[in-house]
N, C-alpha and C. Protein backbone atom coordinates (compact mmCIF):
# COMPACT_ATOMS: atom_id res chain seq x y z
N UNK A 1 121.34 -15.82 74.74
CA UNK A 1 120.47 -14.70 74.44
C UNK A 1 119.18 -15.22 73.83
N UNK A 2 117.93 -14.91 74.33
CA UNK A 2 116.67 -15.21 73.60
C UNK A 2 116.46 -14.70 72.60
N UNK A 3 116.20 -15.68 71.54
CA UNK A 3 115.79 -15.71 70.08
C UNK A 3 114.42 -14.60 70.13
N UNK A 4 114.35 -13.30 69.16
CA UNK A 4 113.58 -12.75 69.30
C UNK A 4 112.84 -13.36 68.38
N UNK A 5 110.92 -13.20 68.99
CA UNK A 5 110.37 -14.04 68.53
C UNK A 5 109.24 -12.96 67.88
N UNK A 6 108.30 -13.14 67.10
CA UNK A 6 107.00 -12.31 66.56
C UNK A 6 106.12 -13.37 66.10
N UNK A 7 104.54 -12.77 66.64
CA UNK A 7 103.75 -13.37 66.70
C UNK A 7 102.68 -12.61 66.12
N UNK A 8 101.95 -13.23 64.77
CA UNK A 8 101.28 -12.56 64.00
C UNK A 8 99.91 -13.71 64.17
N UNK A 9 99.00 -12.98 64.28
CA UNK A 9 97.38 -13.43 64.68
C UNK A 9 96.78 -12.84 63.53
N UNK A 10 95.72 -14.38 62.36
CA UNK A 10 94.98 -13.30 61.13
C UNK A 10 93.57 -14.51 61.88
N UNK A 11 92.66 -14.10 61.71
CA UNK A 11 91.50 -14.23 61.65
C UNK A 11 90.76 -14.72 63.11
N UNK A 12 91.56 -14.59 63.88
CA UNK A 12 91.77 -14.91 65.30
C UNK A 12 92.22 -14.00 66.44
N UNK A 13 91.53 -13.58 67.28
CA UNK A 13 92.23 -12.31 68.78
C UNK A 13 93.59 -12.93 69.05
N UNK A 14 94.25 -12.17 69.72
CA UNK A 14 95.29 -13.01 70.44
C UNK A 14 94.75 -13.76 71.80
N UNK A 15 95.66 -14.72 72.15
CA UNK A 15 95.42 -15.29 73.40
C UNK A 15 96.66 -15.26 74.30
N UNK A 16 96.97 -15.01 75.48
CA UNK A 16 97.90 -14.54 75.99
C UNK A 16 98.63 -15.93 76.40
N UNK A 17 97.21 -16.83 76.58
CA UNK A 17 97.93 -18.59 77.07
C UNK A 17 98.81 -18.98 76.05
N UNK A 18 98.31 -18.64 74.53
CA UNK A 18 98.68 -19.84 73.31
C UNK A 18 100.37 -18.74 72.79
N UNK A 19 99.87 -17.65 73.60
CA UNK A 19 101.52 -16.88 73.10
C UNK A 19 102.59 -17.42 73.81
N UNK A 20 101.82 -17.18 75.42
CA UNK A 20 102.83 -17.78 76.34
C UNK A 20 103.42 -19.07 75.44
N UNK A 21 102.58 -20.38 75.17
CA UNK A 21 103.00 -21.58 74.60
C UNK A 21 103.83 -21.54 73.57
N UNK A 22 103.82 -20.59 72.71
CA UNK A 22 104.31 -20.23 71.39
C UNK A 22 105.90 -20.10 71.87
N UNK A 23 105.53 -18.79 72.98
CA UNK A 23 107.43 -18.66 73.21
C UNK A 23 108.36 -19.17 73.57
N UNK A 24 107.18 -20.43 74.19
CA UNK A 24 108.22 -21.22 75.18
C UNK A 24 108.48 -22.49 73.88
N UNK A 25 107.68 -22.49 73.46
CA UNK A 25 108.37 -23.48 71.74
C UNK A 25 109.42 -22.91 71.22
N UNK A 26 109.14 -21.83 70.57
CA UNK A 26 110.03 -20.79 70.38
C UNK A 26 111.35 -21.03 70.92
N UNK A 27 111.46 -20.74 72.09
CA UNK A 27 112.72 -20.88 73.23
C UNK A 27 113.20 -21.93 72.80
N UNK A 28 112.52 -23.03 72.94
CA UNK A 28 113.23 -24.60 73.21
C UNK A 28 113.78 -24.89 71.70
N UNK A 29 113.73 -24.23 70.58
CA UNK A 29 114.11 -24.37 69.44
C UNK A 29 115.69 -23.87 69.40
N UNK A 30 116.07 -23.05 70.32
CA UNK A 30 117.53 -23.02 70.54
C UNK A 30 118.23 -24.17 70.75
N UNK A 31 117.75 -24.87 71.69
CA UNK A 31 118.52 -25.82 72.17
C UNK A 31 119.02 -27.02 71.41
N UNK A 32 118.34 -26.81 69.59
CA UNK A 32 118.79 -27.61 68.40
C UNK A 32 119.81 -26.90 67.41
N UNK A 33 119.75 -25.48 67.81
CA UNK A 33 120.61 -24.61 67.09
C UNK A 33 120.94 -23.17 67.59
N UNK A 34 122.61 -23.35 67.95
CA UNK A 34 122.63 -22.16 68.58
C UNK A 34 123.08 -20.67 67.52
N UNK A 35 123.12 -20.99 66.35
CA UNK A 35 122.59 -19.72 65.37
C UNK A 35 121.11 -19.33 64.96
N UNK A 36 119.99 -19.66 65.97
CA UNK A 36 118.35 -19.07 65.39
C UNK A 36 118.85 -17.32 65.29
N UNK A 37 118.60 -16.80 64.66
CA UNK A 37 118.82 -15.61 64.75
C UNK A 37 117.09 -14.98 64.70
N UNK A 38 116.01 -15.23 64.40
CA UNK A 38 114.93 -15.06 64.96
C UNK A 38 114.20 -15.65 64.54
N UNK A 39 112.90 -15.82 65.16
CA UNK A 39 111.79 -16.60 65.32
C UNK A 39 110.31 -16.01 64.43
N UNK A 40 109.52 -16.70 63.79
CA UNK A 40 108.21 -15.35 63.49
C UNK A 40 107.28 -16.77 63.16
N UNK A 41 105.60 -16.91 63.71
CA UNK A 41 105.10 -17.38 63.97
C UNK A 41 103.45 -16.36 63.67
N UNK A 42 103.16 -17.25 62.71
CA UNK A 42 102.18 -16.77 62.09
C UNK A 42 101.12 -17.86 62.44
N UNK A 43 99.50 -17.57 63.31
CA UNK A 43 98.21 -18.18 63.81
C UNK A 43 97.22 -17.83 62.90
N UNK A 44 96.57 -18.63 61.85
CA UNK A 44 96.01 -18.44 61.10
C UNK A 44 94.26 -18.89 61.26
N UNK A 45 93.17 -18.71 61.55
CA UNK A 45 91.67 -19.21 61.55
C UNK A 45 91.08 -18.94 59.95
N UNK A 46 91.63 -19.76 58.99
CA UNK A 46 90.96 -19.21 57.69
C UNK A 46 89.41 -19.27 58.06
N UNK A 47 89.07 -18.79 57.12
CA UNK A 47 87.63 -18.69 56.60
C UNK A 47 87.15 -19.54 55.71
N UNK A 48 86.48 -20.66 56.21
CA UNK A 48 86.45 -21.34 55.35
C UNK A 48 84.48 -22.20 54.55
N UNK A 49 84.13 -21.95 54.09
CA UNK A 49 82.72 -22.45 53.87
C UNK A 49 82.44 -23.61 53.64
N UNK A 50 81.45 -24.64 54.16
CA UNK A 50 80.76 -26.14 54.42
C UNK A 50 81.80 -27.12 54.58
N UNK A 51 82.91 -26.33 56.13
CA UNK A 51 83.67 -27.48 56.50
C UNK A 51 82.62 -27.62 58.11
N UNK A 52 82.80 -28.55 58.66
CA UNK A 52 82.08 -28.60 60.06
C UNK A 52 83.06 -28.02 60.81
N UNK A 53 83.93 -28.12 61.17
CA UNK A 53 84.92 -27.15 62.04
C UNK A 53 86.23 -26.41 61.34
N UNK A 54 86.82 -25.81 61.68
CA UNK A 54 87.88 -24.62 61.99
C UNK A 54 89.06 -24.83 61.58
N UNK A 55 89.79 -24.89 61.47
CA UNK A 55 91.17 -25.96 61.36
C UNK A 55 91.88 -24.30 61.09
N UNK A 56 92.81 -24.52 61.91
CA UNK A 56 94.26 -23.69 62.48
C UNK A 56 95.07 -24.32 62.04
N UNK A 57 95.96 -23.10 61.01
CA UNK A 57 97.06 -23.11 60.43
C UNK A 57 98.15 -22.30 60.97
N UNK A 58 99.08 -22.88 61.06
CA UNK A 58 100.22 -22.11 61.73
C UNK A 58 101.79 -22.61 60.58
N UNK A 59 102.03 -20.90 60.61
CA UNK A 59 103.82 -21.00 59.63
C UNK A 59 104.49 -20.57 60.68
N UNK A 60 105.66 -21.21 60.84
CA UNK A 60 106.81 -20.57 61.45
C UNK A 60 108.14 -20.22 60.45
N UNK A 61 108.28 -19.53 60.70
CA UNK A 61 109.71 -18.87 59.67
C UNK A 61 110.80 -18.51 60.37
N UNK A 62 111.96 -19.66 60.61
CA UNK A 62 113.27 -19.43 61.71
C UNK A 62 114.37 -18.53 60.43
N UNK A 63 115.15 -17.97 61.03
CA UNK A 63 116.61 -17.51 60.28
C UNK A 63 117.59 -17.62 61.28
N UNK A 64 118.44 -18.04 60.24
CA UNK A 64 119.77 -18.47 60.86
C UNK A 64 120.84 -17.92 59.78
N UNK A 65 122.02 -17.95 59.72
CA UNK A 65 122.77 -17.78 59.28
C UNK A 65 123.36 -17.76 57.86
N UNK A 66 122.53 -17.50 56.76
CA UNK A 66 122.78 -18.04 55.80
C UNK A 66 121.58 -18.92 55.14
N UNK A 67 120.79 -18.29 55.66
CA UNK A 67 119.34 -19.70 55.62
C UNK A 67 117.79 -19.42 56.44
N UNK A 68 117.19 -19.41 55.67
CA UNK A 68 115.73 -19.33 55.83
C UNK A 68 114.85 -20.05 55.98
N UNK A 69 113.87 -20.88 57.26
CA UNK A 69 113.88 -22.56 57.13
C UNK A 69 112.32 -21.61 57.33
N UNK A 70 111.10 -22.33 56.51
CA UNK A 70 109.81 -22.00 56.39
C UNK A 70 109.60 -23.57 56.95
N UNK A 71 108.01 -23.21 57.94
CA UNK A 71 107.53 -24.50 58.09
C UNK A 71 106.06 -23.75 57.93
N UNK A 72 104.95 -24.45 56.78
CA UNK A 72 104.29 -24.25 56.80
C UNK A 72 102.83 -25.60 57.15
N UNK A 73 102.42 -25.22 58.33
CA UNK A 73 101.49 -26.70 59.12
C UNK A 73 100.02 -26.67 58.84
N UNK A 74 99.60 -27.27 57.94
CA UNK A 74 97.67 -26.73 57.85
C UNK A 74 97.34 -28.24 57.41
N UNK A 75 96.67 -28.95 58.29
CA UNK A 75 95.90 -29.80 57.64
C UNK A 75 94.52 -29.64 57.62
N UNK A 76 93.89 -29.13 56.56
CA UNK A 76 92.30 -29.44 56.22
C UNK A 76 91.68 -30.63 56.94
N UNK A 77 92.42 -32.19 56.68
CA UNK A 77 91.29 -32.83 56.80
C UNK A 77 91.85 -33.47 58.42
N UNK A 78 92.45 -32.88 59.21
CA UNK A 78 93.08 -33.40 60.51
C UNK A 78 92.59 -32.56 61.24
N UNK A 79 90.80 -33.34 61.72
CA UNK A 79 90.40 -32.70 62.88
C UNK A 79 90.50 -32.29 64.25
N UNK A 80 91.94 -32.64 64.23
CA UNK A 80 92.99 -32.40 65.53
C UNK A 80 93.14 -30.71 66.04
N UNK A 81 93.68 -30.28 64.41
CA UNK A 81 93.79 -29.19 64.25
C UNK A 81 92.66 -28.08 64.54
N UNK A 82 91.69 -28.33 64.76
CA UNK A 82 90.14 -27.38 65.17
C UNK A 82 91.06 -26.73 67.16
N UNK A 83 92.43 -27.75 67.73
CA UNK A 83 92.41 -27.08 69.01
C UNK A 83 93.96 -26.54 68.34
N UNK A 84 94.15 -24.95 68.88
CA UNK A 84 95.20 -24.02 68.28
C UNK A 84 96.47 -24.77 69.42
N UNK A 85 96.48 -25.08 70.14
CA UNK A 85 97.15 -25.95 70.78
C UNK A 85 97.97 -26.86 70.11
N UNK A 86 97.23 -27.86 69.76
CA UNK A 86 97.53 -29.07 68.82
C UNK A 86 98.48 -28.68 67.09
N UNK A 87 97.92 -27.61 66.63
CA UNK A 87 98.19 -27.31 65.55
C UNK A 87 99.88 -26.50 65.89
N UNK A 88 100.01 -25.75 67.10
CA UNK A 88 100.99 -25.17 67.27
C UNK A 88 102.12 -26.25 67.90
N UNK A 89 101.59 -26.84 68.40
CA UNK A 89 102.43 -27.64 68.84
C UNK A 89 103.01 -29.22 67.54
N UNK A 90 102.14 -29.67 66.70
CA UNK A 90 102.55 -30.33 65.40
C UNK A 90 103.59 -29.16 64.64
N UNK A 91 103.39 -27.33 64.42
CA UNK A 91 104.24 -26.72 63.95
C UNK A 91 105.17 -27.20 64.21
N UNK A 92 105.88 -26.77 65.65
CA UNK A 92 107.11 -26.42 66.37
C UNK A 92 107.40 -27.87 65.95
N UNK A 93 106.63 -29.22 66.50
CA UNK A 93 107.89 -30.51 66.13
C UNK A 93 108.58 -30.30 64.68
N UNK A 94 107.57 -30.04 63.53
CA UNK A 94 107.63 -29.65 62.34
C UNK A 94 109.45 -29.12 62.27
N UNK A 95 109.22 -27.95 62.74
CA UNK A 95 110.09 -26.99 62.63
C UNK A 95 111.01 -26.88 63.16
N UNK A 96 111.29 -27.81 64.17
CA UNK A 96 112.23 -28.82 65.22
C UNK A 96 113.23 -29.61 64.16
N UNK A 97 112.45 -30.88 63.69
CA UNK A 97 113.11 -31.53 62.51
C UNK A 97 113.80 -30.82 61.68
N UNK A 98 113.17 -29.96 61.21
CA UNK A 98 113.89 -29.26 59.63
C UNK A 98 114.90 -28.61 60.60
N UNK A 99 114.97 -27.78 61.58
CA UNK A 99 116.05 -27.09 62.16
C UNK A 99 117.19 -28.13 62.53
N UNK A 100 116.91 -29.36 62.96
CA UNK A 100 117.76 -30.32 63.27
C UNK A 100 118.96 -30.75 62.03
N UNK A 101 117.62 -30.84 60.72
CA UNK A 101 118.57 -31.16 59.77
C UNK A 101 119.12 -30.12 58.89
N UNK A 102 118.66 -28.90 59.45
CA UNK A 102 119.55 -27.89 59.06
C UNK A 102 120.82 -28.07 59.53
N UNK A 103 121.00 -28.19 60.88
CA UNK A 103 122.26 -28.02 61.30
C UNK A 103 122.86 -29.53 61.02
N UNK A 104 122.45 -30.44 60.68
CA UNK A 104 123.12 -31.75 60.65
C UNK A 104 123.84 -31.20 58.81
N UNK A 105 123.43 -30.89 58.01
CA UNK A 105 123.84 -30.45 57.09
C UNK A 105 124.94 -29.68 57.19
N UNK A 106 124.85 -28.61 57.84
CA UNK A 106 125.87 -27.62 58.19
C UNK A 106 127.14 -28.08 58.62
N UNK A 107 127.16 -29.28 59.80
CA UNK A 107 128.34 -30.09 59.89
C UNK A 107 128.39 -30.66 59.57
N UNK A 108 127.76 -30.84 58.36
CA UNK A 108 128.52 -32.22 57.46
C UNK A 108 128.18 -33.24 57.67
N UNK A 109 126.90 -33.91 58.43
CA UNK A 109 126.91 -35.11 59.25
C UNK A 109 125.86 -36.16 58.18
N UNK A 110 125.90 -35.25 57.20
CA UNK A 110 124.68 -35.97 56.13
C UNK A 110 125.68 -36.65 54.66
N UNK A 111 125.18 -37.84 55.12
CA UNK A 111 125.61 -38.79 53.84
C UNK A 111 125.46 -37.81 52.78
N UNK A 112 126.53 -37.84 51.38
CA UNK A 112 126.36 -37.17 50.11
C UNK A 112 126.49 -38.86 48.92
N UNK A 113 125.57 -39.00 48.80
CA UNK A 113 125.86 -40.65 47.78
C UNK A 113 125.98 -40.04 46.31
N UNK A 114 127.38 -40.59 45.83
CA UNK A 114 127.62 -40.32 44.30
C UNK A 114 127.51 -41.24 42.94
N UNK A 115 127.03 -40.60 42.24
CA UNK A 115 126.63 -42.07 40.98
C UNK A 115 127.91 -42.24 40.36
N UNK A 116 128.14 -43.55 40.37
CA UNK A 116 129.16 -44.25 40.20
C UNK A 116 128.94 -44.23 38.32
N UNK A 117 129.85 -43.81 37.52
CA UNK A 117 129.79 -43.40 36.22
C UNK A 117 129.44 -45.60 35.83
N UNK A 118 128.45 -45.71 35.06
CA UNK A 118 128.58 -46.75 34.46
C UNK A 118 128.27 -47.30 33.50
C-alpha cells in the first residue's frame, strides 16, 4: 500500500516535476521499512538578505510505529542547495539513513556496549 505522502510548499509555487520527484523518493523509502505509516515533506525558499543565492531547505517527517523520525536538510553555506533538486534529493538520502537505522534498532541489530563496573 502507498505511504500517504503531503507536500507543503512555503516561499516557493509548487512544481509539478519536483512533486512528481518528491513521491517517487517518498515511495522508495518503503523499501527500507515496511511500517512508514506516512510521509510529509516540507519545500522551504527562506528569505534571506546579502546571501548571493537561494538555498532550499527541505524537512521530511516519516511515522512509523511508535516513532517519529524528523529529518531536517538546510545548508546555508552549500551552494549546491540554490537547485531544489539537489536539496531534495540530499533530504531523502538523509532520511533514508535515519529510517534504516530506525529499523536496524527495532531488530535489535545494533551493538548495546556496557561499562564494565571498575
Amino acid at each position: 500500500m502507498p505511504v500517504p505522502i503531503q507536500i507543503t510548499w512555503r516561499g516557493i509555487g509548487p512544481s509539478a516535476a519536483l512533486e512528481a520527484r518528491i513521491r517517487e523518493l517518498a515511495q522508495r523509502l518503503e523499501k527500507f521499512s515496511s511500517q512508514l505509516i506516512h510521509c510529509q515533506v516540507v519545500v522551504e525558499l527562506p528569505h534571506k538578505h546579502g546571501h548571493q543565492g537561494r538555498v532550499y531547505e527541505v524537512r521530511i517527517r516519516m511515522t512509523t510505529p511508535g516513532a517519529e523520525l524528523n529529518v531536517q536538510h538546510e545548508h546555508n553555506e552549500r551552494h549546491t542547495h540554490e537547485d531544489p533538486y539537489v536539496a531534495v534529493r540530499d533530504a531523502f538520502r538523509a532520511a533514508r539513513r535515519q529510517l534504516e537505522d530506525h529499523e536496524r534498532v527495532g531488530r535489535g541489530d545494533v551493538k548495546h556496549h556496557t561499562v564494565e563496573p571498575g
